[in-house]
Protein backbone atom coordinates (compact mmCIF):
# COMPACT_ATOMS: atom_id res chain seq x y z
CA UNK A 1 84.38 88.62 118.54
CA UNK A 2 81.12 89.97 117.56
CA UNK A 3 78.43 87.73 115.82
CA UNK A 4 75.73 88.67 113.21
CA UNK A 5 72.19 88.36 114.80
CA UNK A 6 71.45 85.13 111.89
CA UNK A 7 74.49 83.36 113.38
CA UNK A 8 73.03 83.98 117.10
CA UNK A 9 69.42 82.82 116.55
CA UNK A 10 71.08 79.87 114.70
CA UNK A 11 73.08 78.75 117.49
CA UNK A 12 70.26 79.86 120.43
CA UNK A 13 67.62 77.31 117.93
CA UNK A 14 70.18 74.36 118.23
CA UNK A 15 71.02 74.66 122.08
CA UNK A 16 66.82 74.94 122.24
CA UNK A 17 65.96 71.96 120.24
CA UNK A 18 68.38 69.77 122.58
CA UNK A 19 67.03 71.21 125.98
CA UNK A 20 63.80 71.19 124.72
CA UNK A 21 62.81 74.41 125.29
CA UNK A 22 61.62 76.14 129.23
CA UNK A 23 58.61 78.33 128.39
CA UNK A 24 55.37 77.43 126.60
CA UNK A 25 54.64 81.27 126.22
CA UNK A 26 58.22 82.02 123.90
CA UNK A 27 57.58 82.52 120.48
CA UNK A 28 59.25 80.60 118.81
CA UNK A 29 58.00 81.14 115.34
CA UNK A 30 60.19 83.83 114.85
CA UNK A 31 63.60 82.13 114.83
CA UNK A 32 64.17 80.08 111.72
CA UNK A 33 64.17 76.67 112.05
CA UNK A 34 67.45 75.26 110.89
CA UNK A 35 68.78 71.70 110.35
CA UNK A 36 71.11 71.70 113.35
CA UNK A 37 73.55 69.16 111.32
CA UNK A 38 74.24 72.54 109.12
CA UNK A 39 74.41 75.64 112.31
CA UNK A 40 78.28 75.64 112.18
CA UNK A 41 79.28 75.03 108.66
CA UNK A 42 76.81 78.12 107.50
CA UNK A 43 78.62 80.11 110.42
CA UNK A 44 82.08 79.60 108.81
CA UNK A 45 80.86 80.06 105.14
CA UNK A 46 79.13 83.47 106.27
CA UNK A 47 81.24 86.12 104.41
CA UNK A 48 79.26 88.96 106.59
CA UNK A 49 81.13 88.08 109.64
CA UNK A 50 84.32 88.69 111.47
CA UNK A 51 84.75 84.76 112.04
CA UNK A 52 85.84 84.89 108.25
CA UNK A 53 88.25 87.42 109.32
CA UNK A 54 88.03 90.36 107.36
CA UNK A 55 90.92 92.23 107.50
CA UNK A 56 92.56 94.31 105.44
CA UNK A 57 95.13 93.49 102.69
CA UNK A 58 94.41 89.53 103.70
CA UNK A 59 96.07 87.97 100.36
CA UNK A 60 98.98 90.05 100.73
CA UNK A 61 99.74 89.14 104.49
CA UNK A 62 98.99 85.16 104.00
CA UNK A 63 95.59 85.83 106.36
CA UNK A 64 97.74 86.53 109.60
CA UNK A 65 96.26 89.01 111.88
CA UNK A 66 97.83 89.00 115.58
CA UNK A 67 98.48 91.70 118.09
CA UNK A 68 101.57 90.10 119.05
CA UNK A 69 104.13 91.98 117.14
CA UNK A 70 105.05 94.93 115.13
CA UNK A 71 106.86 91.94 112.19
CA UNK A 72 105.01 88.86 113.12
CA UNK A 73 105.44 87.75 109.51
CA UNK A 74 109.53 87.04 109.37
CA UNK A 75 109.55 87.78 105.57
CA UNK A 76 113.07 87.89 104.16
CA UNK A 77 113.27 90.89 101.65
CA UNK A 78 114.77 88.08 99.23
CA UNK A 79 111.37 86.70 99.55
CA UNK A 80 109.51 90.04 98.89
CA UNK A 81 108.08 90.62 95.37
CA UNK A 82 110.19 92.29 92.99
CA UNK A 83 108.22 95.28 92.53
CA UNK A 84 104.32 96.39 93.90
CA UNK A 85 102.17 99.43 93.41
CA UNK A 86 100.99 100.84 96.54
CA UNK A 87 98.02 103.29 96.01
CA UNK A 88 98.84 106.70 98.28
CA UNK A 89 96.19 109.02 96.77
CA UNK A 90 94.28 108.92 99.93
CA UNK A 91 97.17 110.48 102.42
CA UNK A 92 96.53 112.45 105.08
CA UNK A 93 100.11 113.52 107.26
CA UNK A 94 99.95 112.13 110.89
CA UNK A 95 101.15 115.50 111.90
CA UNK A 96 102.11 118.61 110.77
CA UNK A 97 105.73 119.13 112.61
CA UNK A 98 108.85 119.39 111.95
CA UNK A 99 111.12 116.42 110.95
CA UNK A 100 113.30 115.68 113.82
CA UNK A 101 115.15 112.75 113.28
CA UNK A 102 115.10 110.81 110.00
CA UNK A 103 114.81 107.14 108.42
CA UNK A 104 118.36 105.56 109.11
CA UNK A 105 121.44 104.38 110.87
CA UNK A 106 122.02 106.25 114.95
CA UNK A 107 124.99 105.22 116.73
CA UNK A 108 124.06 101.99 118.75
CA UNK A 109 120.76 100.97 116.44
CA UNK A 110 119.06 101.51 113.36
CA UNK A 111 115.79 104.49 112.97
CA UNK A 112 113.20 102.89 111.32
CA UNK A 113 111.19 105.55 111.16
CA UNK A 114 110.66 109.61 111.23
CA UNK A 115 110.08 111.93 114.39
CA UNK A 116 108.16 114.26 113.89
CA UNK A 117 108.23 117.33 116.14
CA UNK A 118 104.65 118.13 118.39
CA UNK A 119 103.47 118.66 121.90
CA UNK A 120 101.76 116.42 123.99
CA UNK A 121 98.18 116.49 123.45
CA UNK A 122 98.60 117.39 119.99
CA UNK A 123 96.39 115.22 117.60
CA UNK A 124 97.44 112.43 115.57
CA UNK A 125 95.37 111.16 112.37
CA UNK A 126 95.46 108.01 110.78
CA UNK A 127 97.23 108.14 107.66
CA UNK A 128 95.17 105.74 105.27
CA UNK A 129 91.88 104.35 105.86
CA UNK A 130 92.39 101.16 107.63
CA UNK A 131 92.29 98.51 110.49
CA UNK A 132 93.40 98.45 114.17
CA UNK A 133 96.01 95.73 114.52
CA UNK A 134 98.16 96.67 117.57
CA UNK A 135 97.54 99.20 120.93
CA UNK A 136 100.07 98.76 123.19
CA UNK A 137 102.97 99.83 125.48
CA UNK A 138 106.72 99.45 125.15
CA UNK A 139 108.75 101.23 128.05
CA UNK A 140 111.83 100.95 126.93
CA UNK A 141 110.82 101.73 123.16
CA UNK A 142 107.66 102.49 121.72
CA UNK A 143 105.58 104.10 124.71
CA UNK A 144 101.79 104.28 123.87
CA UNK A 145 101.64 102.59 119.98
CA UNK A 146 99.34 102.02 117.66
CA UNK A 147 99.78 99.50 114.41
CA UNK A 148 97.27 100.13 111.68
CA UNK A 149 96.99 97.92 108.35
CA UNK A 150 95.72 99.80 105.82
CA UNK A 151 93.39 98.87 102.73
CA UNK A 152 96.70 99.60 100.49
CA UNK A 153 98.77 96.78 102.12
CA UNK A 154 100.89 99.02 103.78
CA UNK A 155 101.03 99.57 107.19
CA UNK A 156 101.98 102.64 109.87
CA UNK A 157 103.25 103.02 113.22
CA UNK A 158 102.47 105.64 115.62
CA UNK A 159 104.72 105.69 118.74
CA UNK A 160 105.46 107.91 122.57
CA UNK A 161 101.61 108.81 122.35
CA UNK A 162 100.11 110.56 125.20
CA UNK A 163 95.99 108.74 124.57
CA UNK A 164 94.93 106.33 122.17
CA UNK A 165 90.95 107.10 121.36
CA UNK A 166 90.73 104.32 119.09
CA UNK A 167 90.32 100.56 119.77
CA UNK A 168 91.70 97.20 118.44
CA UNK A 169 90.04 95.88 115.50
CA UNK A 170 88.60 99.33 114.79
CA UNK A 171 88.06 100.14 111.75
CA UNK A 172 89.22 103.60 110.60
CA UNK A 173 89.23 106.19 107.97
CA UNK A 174 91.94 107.78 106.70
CA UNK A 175 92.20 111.24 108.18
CA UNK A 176 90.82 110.28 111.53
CA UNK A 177 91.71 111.28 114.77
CA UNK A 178 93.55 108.70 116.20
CA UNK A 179 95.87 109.56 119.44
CA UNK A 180 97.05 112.50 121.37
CA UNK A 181 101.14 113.20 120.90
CA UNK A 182 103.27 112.43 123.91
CA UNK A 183 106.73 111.97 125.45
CA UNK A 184 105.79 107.92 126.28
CA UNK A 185 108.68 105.30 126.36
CA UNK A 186 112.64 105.53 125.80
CA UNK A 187 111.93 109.61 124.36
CA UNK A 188 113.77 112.46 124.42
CA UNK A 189 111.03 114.67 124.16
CA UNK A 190 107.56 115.11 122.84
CA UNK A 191 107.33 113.94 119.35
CA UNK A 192 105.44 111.22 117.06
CA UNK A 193 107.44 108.59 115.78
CA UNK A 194 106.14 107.06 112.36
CA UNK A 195 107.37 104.08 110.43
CA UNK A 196 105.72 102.84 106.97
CA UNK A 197 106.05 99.11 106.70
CA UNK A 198 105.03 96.64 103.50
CA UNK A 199 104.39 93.05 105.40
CA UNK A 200 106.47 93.77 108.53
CA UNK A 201 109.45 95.55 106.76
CA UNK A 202 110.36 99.13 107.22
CA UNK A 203 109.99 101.70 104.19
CA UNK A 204 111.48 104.79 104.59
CA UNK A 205 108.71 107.20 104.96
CA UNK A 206 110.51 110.08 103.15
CA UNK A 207 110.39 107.82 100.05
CA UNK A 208 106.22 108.35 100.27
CA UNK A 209 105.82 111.11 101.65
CA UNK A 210 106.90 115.04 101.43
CA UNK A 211 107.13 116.03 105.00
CA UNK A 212 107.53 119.49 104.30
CA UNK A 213 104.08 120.11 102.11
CA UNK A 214 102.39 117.37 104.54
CA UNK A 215 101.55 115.50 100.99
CA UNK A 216 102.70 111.96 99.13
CA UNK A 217 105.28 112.33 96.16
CA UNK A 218 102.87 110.49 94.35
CA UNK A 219 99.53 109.17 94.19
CA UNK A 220 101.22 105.79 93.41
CA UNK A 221 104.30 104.26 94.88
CA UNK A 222 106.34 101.58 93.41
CA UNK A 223 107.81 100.08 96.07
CA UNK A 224 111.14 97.70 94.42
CA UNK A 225 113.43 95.78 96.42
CA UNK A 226 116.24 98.13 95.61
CA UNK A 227 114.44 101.52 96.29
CA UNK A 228 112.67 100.35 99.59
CA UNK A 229 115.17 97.96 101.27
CA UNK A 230 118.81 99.50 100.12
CA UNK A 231 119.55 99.84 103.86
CA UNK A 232 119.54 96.01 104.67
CA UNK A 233 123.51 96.18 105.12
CA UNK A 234 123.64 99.33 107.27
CA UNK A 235 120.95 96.65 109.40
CA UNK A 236 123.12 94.02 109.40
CA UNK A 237 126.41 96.03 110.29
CA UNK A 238 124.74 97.56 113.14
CA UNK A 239 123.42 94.13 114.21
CA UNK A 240 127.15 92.59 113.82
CA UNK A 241 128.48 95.77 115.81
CA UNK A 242 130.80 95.25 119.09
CA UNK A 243 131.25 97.85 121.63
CA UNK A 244 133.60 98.48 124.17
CA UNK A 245 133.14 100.21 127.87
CA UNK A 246 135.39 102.89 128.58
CA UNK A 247 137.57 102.10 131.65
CA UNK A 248 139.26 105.13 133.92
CA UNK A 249 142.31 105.88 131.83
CA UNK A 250 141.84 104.65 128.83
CA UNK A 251 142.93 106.56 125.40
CA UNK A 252 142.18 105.60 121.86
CA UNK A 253 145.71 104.08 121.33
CA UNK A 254 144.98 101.40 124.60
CA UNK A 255 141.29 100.58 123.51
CA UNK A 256 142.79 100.18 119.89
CA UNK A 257 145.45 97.99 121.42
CA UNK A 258 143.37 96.23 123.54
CA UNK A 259 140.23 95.14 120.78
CA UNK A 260 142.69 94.26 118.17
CA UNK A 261 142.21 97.43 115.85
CA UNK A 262 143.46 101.25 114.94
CA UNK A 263 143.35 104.46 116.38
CA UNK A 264 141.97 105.55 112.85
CA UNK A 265 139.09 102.72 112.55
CA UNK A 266 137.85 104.01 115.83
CA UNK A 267 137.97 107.22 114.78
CA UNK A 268 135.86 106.61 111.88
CA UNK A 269 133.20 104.40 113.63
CA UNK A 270 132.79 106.69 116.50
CA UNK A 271 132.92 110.43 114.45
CA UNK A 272 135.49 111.12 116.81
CA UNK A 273 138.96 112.57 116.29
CA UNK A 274 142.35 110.80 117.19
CA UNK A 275 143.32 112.87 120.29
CA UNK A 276 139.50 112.49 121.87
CA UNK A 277 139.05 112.08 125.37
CA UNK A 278 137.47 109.04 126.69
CA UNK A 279 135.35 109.37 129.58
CA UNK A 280 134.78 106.40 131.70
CA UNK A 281 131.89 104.34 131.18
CA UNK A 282 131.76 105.50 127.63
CA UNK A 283 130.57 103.14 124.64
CA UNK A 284 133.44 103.04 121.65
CA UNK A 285 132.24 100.90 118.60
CA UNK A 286 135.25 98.60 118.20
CA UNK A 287 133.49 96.57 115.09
């Protein structure tokens, strides 16, 4: 963690008043003499530097800054305030492409974010000015990511990049070029996949933003419990879900039979029509 050149002289005078000092010829009339009972507690109380952690959006996310995790802060929505306005009038779209996939529920998991059609090597911008918080690599998820926080309190995720030409901590400006598109981690194909979050949980990004102009709705977003978090059920069916493993001749009637349900419940779980073929080693949702 970088230190301001005050807070290094400081602590070079102390360690040089206990040794005593090695060189008659230093001058040392140009570092200020301190008491060195006081060095530390005027290094904490310095609001220039990063050992007060200046981050953005601090009172909003309690002070916790980690690279750990996309949701280190395990905020239940019940928890959330009842309504916040998030300032969007300084947008700039990630990337101009083609919505590929929206916010919402796919067969095994929930999309909690937007893919957005590019080719790799295409650029990526930073959506709101902002702060580094995660650069890292998921291989069965992610790929190349980036987490920024942004001065707004929101934050973004940028996911399957190709390069990431920014660093952690960085502090950058909304607009900026931040990553090369890619085809990284569990993809199907080039494309950027983008998530807005408010303190770890996932806002649909259609809500903010007009993908098809490349511009926000509005310059300011409420953001309600009811408007950003209505798919917390769709969550916690998918998280509840069972699923069954096709075996070599089994029809809809026998896996019905076997799990305890219908032919028609399967149907309707699955999108698939009561005669269907199975074909072995396929998943069926049986709950």
């Amino acid at each position: 963690m970088p230190i301001t050149l005050k807070q290094y002289l400081s602590v070079l005078t102390f360690f040089l008043s206990i040794l005593g000092g090695y060189s008659q010829q230093t001058n040392f009339s140009l570092i200020p003499k301190k008491d060195t009972v006081n060095i530390y507690k005027e290094m904490l109380n310095d609001q220039s530097d990063d050992l007060m952690e200046n981050h953005p959006a601090e009172d909003i996310y309690n002070n916790i800054w980690t690279s750990d995790h996309v949701n280190p802060y395990k905020i239940p929505i019940d928890s959330m305030p009842d309504s916040v306005r998030i300032d969007c009038s300084n947008f700039f779209v990630p990337v101009r492409g083609e919505v590929t996939s929206v916010f919402g529920p796919r067969r095994y998991r929930f999309h909690f974010g937007i893919d957005l059609r590019l080719k790799v090597g295409d650029s990526v911008r930073c959506a709101f000015s902002g702060k580094v918080r995660i650069i890292d690599y998921e291989g069965r998820g992610y790929g190349n990511y980036i987490v920024i926080r942004h001065d707004n309190g929101l934050e973004t995720v940028y996911a399957h990049l190709s390069a990431v030409l920014v660093a952690l901590n960085q502090n950058i400006k909304g607009g900026e070029l931040i990553a090369f598109g890619g085809n990284t981690g569990h993809s199907t194909g080039p494309h950027l996949h983008f998530e807005t979050r408010y303190i770890g949980n996932a806002i649909n990004p259609a809500h903010i933003i007009d993908f098809n102009t490349g511009l926000v709705h509005a310059k300011t977003y409420l953001l309600t419990k009811k408007n950003a978090f209505y798919y917390q059920h769709e969550v916690k069916l998918l998280a509840s879900a069972k699923y069954y493993k096709v075996r070599r001749g089994d029809t809809l009637k026998k896996v019905a039979a076997r799990n305890g349900t219908s032919v028609k419940a399967l149907c309707h779980l699955n999108g698939l029509k009561a005669k269907a073929r199975l074909k072995k080693g396929q998943r069926i949702r049986i709950r």
